[in-house]
C-alpha atoms as a PDB file:
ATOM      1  CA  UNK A   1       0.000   0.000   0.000  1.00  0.00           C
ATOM      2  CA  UNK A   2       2.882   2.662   0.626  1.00  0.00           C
ATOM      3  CA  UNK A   3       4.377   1.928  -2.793  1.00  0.00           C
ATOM      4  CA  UNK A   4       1.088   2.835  -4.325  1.00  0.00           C
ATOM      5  CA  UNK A   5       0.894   6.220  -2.412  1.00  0.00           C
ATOM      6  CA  UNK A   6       4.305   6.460  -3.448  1.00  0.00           C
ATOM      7  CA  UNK A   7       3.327   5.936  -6.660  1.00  0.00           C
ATOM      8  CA  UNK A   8       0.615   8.165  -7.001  1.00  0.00           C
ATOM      9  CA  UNK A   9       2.440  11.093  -5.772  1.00  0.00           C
ATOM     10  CA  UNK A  10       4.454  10.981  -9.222  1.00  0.00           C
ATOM     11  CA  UNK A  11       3.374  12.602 -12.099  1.00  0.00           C
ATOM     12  CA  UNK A  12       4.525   9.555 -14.135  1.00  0.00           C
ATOM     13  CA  UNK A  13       5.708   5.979 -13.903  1.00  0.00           C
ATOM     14  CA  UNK A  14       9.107   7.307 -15.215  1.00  0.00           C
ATOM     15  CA  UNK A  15       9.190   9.633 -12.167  1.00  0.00           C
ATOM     16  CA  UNK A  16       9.122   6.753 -10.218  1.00  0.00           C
ATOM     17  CA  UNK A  17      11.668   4.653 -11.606  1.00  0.00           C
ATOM     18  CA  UNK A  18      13.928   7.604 -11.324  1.00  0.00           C
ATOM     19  CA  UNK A  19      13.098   8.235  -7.630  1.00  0.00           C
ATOM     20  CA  UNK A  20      13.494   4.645  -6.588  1.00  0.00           C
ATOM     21  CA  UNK A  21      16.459   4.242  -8.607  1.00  0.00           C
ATOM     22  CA  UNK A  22      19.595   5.618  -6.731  1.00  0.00           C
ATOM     23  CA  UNK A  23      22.269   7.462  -8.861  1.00  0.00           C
ATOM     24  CA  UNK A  24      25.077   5.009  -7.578  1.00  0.00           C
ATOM     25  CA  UNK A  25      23.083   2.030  -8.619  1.00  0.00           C
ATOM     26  CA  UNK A  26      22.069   3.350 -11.787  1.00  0.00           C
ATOM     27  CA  UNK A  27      25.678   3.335 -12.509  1.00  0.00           C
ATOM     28  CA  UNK A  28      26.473  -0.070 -11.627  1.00  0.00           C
ATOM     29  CA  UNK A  29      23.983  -1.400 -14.135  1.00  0.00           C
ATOM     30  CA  UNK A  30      25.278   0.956 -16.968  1.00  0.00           C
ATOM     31  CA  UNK A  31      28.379  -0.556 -16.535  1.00  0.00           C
ATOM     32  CA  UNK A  32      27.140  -3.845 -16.352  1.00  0.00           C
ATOM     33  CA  UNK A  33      24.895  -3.551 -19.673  1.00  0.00           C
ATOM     34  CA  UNK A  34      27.686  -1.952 -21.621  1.00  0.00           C
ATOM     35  CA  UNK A  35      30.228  -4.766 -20.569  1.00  0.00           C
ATOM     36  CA  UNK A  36      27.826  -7.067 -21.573  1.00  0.00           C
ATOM     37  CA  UNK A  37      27.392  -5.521 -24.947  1.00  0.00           C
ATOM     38  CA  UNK A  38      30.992  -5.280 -25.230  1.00  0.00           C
ATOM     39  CA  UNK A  39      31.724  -8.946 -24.258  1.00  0.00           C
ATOM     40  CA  UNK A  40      28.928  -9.848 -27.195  1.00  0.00           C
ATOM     41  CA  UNK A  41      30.223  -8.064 -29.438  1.00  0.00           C
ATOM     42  CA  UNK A  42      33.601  -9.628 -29.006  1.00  0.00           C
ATOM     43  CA  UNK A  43      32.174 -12.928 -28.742  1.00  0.00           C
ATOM     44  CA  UNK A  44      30.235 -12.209 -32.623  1.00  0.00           C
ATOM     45  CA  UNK A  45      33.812 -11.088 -33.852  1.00  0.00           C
ATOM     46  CA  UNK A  46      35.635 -13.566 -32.856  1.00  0.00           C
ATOM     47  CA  UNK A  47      33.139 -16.772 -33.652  1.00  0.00           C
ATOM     48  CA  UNK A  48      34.595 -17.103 -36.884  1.00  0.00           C
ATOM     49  CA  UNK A  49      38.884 -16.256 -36.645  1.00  0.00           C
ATOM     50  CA  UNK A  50      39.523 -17.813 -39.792  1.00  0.00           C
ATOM     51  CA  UNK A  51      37.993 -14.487 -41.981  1.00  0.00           C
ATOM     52  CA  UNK A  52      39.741 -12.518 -39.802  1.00  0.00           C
ATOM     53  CA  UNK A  53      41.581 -10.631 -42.410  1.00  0.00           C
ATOM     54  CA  UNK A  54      38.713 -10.108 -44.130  1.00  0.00           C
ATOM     55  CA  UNK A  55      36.906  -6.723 -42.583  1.00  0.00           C
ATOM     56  CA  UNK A  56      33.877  -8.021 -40.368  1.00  0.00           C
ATOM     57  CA  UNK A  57      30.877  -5.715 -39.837  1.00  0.00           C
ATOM     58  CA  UNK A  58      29.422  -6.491 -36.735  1.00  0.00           C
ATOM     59  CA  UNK A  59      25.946  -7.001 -36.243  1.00  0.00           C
ATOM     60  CA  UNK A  60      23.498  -4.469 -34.788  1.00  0.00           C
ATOM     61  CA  UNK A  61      22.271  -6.186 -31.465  1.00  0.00           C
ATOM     62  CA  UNK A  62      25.949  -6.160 -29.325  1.00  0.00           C
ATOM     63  CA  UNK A  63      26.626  -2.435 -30.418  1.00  0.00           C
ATOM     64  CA  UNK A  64      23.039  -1.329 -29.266  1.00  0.00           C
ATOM     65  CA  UNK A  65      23.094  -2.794 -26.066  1.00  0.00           C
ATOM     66  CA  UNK A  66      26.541  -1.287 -25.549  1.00  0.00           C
ATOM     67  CA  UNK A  67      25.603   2.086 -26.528  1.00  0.00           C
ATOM     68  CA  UNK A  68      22.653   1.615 -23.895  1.00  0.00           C
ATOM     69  CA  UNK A  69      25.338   1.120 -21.228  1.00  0.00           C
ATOM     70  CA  UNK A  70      27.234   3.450 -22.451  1.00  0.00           C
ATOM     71  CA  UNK A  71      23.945   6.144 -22.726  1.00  0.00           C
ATOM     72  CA  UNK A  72      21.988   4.649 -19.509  1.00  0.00           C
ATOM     73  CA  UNK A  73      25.649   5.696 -17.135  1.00  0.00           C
ATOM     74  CA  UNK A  74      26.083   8.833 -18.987  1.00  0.00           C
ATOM     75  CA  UNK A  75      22.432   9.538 -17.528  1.00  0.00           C
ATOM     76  CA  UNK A  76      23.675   8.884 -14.538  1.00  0.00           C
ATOM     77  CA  UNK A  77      26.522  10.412 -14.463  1.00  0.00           C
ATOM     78  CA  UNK A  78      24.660  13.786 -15.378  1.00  0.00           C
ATOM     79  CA  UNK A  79      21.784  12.996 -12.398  1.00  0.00           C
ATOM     80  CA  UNK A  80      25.001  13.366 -10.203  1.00  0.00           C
ATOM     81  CA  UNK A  81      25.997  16.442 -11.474  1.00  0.00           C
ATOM     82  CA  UNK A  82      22.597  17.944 -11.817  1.00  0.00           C
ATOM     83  CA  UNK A  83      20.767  18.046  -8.460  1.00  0.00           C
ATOM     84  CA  UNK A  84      17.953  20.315  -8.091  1.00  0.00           C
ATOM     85  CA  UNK A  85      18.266  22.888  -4.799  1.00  0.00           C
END
């Protein structure tokens, strides 16, 4: 029942996230998404060593979800630097 008045008291579900979330742990999973995404894309790359001096285009899904770890602790990074008086 409190998380609901909690809730409610924010204008919007993203509001929410953002209060509940703290800064430092917002960081932690940035870093941990954009390892990941770094660690797939390496894995992709390196699946097939035999091309390798051929130039291999890597595919779309390990660069996004690096650039969301990368983007997601930027965010926090600038939540740190921004607080509101």
């Amino acid at each position: 029942m409190v998380m609901v008045r909690r809730f409610l008291r924010c204008a919007t579900a993203l509001q929410y996230i953002e209060r509940m979330l703290k800064i430092h742990t917002e960081e932690q999973i940035a870093s941990l998404v954009g390892g990941s995404g770094a660690i797939w894309t390496t894995h992709a790359l390196a699946t097939n060593l035999s091309q390798l001096h051929e130039l291999i285009i890597p595919p779309a899904g390990p660069i996004a979800v690096c650039s969301l770890g990368v983007f997601m602790w930027l965010h926090a990074k600038w939540r740190r630097n921004t607080k509101i008086q």
